[in-house]
N, C-alpha and C. Protein backbone atom coordinates (compact mmCIF):
# COMPACT_ATOMS: atom_id res chain seq x y z
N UNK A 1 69.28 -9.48 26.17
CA UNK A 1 70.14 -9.21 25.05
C UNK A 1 71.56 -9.61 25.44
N UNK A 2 72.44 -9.80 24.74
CA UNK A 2 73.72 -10.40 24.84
C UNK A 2 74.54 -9.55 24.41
N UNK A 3 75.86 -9.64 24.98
CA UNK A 3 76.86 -8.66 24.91
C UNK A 3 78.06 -9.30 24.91
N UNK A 4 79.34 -8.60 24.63
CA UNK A 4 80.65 -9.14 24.84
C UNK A 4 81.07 -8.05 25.06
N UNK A 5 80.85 -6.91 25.38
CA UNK A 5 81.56 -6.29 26.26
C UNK A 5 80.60 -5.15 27.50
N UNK A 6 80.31 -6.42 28.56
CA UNK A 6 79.43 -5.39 28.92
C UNK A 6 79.45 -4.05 30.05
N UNK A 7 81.10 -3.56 29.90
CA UNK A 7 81.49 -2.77 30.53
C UNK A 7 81.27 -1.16 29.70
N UNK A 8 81.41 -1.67 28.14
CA UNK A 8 80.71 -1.01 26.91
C UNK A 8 79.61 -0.73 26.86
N UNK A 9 78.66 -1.05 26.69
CA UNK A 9 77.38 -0.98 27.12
C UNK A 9 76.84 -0.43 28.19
N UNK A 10 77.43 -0.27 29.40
CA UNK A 10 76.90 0.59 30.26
C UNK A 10 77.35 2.20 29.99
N UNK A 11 78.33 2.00 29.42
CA UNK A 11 79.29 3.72 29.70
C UNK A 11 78.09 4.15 28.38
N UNK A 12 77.85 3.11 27.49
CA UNK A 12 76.59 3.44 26.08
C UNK A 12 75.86 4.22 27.02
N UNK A 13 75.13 3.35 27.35
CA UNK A 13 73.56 3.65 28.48
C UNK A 13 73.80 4.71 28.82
N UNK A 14 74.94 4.81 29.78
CA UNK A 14 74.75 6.07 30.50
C UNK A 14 74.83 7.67 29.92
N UNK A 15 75.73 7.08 28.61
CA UNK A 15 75.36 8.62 28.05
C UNK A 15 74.43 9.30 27.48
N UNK A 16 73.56 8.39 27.21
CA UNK A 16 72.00 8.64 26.63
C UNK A 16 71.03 8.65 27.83
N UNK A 17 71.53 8.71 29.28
CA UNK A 17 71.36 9.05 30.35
C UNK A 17 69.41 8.07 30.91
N UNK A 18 70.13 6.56 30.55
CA UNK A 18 69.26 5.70 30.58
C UNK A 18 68.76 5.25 32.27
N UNK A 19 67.66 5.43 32.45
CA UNK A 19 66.68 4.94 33.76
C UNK A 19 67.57 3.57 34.26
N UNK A 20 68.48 3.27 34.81
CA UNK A 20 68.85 1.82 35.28
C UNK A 20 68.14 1.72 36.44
N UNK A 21 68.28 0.02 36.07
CA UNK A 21 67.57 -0.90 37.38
C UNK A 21 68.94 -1.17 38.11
N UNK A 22 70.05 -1.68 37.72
CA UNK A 22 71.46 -2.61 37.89
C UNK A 22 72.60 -1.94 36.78
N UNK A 23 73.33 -0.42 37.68
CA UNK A 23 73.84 -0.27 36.59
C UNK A 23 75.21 -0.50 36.90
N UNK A 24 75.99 -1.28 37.38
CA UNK A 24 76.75 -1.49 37.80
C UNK A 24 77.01 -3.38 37.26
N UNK A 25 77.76 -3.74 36.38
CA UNK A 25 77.89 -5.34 36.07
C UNK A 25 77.98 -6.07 37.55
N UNK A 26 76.72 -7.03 37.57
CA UNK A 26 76.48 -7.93 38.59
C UNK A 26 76.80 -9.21 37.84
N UNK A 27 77.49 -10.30 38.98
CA UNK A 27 77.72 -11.03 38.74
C UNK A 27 76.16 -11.70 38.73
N UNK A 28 76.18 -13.43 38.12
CA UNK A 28 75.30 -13.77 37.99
C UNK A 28 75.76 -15.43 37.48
N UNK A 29 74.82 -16.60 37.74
CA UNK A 29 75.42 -17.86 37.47
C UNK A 29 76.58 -17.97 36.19
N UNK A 30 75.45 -17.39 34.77
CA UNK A 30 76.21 -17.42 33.50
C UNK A 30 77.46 -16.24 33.19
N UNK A 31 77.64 -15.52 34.03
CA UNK A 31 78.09 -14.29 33.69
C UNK A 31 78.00 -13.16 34.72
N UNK A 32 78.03 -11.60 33.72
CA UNK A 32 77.24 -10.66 34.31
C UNK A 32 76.22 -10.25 33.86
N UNK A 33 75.35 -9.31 34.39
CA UNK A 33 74.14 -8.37 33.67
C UNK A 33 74.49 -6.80 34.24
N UNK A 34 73.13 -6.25 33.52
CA UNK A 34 72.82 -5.21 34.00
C UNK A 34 71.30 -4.86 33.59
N UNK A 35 70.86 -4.02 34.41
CA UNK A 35 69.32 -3.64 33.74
C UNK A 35 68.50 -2.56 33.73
N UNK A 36 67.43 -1.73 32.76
CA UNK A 36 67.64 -0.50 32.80
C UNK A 36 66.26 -0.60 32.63
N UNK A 37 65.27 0.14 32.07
CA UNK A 37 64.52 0.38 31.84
C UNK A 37 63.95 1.23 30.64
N UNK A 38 63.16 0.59 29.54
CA UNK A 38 62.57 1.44 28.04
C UNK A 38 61.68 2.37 28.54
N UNK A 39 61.63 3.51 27.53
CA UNK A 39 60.64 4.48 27.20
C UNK A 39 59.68 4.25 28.30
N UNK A 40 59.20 2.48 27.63
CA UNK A 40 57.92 2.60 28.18
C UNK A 40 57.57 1.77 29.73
N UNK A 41 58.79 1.63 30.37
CA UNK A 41 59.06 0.97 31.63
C UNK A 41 59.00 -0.12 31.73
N UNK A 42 59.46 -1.02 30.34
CA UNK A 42 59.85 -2.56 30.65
C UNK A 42 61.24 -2.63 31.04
N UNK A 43 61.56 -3.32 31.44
CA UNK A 43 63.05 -4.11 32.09
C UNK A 43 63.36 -4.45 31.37
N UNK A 44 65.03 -4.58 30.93
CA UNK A 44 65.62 -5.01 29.63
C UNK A 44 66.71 -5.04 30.20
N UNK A 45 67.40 -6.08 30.06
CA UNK A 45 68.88 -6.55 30.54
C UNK A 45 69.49 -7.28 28.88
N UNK A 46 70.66 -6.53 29.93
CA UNK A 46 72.56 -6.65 28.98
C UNK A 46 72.78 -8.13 29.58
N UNK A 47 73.43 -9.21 28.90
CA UNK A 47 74.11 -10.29 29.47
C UNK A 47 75.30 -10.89 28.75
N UNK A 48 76.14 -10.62 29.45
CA UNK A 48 77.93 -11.27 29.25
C UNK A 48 77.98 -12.31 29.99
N UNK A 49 77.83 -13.62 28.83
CA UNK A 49 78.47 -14.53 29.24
C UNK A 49 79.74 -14.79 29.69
N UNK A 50 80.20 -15.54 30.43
CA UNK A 50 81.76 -16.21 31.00
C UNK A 50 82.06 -17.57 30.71
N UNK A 51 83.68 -17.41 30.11
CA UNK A 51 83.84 -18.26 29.88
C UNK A 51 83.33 -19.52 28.90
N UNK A 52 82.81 -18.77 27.47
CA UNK A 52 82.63 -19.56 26.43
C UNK A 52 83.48 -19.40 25.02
């Protein structure tokens, strides 16, 4: 999923006190991420592009 602010999105997550994989914005080629985990224990990542 895509984001533009994904410093927003984590402080989201965390108050609904979400399972993270990466909760801390990692850098990454395109950007940053982060990644948490659904209900039902799939992986689901945040991604902020840079520089477009």
């Amino acid at each position: 999923m895509l984001t533009e602010d994904i410093y927003e999105k984590v402080q989201f997550l965390k108050e609904r006190e979400v399972n993270f994989v990466i909760d801390e914005p990692t850098n990454c080629p395109p950007g940053k991420y982060i990644s948490f985990r659904d209900p039902f224990g799939n992986v689901l990542e945040y991604l902020q592009f840079e520089n477009l």
